[in-house]
Protein backbone atom coordinates (compact mmCIF):
# COMPACT_ATOMS: atom_id res chain seq x y z
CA UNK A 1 9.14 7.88 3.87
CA UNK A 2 5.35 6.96 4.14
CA UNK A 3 4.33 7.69 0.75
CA UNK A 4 7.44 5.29 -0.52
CA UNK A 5 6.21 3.06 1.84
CA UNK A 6 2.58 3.04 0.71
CA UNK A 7 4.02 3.12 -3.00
CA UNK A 8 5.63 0.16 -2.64
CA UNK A 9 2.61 -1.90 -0.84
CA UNK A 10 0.32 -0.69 -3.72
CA UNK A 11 2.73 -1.82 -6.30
CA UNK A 12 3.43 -5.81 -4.55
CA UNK A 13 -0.50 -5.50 -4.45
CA UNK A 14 -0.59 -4.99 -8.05
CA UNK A 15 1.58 -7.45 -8.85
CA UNK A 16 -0.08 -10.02 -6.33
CA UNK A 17 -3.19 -9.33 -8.66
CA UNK A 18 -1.87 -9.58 -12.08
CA UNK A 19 0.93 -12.07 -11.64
CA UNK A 20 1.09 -14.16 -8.93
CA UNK A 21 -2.42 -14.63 -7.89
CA UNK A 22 -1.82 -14.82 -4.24
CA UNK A 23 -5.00 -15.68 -2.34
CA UNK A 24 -7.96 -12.99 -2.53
CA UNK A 25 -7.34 -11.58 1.83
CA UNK A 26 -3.68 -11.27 1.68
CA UNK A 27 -4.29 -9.24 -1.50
CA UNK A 28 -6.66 -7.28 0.00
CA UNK A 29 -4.70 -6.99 3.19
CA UNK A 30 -1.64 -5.15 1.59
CA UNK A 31 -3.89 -2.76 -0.43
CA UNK A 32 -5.83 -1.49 3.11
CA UNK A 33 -2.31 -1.29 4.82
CA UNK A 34 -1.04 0.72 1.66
CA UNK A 35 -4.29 3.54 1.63
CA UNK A 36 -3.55 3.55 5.78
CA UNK A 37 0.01 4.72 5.10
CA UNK A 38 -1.26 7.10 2.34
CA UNK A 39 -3.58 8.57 4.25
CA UNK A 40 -1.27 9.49 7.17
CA UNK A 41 1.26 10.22 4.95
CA UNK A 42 -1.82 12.83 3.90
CA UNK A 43 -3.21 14.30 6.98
CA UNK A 44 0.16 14.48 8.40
CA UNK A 45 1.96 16.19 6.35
CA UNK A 46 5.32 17.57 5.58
CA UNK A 47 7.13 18.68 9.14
CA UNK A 48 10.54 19.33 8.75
């Protein structure tokens, strides 16, 4: 669920970048919020 989550923040990000050229901190904002989701997605790991 995180790592979709992060997936999909990294790819509006991308797409903020390349084609809609949102202003620079909102940008920015939704890549840092995507690696933060990755990387407790990461340390977190699989518990089922």
């Amino acid at each position: 669920m995180l790592l979709t989550l992060a997936l999909i923040l990294f790819v509006l990000w991308a797409l903020g970048v390349f084609a809609f050229k949102i202003t620079a901190g909102v940008i920015h904002l939704v890549l840092v919020v995507a690696l933060i989701v990755g990387l407790v997605h990461l340390f977190r790991g699989r518990r089922a």
